[in-house]
Protein backbone atom coordinates (compact mmCIF):
# COMPACT_ATOMS: atom_id res chain seq x y z
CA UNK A 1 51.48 -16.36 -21.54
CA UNK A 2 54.98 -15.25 -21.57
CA UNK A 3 56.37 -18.40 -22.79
CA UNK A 4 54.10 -18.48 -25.58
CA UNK A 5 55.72 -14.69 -26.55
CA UNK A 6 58.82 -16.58 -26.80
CA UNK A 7 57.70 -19.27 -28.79
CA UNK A 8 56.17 -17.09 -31.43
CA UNK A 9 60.08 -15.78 -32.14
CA UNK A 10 59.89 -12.27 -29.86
CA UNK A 11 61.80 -13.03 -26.49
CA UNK A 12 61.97 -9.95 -23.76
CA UNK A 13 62.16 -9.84 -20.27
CA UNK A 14 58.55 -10.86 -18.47
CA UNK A 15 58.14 -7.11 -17.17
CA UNK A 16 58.26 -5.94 -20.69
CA UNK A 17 55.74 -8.54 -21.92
CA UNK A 18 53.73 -7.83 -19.17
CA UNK A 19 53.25 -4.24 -20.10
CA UNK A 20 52.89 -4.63 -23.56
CA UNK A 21 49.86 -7.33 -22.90
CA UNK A 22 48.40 -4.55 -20.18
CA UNK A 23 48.06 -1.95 -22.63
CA UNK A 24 46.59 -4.43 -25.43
CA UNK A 25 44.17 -5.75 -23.19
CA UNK A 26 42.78 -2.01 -22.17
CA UNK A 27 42.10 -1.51 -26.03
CA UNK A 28 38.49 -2.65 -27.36
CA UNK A 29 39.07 -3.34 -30.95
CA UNK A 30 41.77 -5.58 -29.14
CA UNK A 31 40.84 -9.40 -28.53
CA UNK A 32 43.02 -11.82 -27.21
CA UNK A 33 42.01 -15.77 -26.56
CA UNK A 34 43.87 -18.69 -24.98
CA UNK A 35 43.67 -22.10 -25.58
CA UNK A 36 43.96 -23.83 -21.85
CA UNK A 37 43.80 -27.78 -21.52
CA UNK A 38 41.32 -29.39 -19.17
CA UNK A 39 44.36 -29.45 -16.56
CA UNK A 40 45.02 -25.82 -16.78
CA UNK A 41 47.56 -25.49 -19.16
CA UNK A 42 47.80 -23.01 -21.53
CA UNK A 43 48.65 -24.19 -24.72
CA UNK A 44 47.78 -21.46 -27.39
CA UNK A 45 46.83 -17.85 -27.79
CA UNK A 46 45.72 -15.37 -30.24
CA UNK A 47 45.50 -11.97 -30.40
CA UNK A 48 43.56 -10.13 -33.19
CA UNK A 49 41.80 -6.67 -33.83
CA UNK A 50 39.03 -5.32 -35.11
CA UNK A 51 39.27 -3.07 -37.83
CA UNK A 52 37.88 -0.91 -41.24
CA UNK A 53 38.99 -0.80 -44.39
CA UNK A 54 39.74 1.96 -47.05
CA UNK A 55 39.40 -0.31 -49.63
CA UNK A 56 35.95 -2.27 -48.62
CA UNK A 57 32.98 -0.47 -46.56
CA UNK A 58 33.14 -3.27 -44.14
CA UNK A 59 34.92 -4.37 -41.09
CA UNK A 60 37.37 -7.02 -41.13
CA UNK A 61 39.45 -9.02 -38.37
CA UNK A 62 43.42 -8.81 -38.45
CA UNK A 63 45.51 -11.43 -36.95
CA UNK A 64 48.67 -10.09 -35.23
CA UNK A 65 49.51 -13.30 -33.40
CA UNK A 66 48.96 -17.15 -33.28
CA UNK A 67 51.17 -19.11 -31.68
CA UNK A 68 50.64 -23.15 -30.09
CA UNK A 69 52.77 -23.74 -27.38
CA UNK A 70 55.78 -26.21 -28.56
CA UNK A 71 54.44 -29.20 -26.70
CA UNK A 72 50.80 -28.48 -27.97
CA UNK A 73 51.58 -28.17 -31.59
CA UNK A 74 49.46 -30.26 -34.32
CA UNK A 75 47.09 -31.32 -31.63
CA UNK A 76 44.79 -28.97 -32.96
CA UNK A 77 44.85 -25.35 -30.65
CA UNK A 78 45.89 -23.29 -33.63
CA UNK A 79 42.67 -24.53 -35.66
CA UNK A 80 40.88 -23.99 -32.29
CA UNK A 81 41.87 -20.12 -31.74
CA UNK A 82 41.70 -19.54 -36.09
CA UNK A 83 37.98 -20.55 -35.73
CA UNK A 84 37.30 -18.65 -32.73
CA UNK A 85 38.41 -15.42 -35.20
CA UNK A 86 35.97 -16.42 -37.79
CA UNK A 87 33.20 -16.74 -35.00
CA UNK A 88 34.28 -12.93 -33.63
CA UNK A 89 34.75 -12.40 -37.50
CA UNK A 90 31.09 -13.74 -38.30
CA UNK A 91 29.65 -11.67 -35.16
CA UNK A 92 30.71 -8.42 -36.25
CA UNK A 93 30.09 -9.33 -40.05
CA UNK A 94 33.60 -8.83 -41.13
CA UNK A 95 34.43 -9.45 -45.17
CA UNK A 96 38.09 -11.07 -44.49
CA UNK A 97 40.60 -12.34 -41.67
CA UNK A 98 43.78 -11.06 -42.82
CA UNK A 99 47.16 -12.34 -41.04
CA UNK A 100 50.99 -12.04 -41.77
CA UNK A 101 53.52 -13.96 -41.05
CA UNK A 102 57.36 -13.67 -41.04
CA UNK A 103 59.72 -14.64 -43.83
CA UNK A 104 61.36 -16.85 -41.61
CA UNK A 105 62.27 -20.59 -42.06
CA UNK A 106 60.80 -21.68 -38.66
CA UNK A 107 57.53 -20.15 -40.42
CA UNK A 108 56.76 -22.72 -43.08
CA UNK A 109 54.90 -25.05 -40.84
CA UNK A 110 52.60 -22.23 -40.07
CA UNK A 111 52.40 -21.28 -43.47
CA UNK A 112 51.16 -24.90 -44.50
CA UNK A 113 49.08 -24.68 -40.98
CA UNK A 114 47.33 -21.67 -42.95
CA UNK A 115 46.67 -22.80 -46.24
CA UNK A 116 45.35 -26.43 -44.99
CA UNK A 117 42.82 -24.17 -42.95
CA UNK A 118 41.70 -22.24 -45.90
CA UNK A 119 43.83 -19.12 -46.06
CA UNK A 120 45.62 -17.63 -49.41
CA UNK A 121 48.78 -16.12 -49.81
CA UNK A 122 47.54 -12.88 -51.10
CA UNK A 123 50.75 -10.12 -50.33
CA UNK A 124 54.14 -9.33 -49.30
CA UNK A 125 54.26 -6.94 -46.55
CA UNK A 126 57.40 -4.21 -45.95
CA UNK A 127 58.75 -2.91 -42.73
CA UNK A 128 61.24 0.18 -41.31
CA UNK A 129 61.98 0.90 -38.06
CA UNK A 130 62.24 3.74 -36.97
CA UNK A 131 63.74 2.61 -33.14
């Protein structure tokens, strides 16, 4: 999984990763899926959670990572792990799937990805760090 950390644009060291996915996977509103290929290899992953909103009474899925492995890419995995969040989505009777994605150029194939899948560009989003 740790190449697929790198491919989604946020390279660290594999001890790093490895404690960051540790603590995710100990968190129940947390779900994370791979995409493996009938020889083992994993060529996707997703990792979503569960959540309510202030502004609906109702539960809806957010969508903090997607990424297809570089040699996997438009063979369908993405469109694989997206429907597997509207099944989870469905199961708990969430209203929405809400993702973001970075305003980066490398980004506009996912963007398109999105759209062609049924997905709206609804917001901007803002960020400060603090570290």
């Amino acid at each position: 999984m740790i190449p697929l950390i790198h491919d989604l644009g946020y390279p660290a060291p594999a001890e790093e990763i490895g404690i960051r996915l540790r603590n995710i996977l100990q968190l129940k509103e947390f779900k994370t899926l791979l995409a493996v290929t009938t020889d083992g290899q994993v060529a996707g992953m997703i990792g979503m959670t569960e959540n309510y909103g202030y502004e609906h009474n109702a539960q809806y899925i957010r969508v903090l990572a997607l990424v297809t492995a570089k040699n996997y890419r438009n063979m369908g995995a993405g469109k694989l792990l997206m429907m597997e969040a509207e099944k989870w989505a469905a199961e708990i009777d969430a209203y929405m799937i809400v993702l973001t994605s970075g305003l980066r150029d490398e980004r506009k194939a996912a963007y398109a990805f999105y759209q062609r899948i049924g997905y709206e560009i609804k917001s901007s989003g803002f960020v400060k760090k603090l570290k």
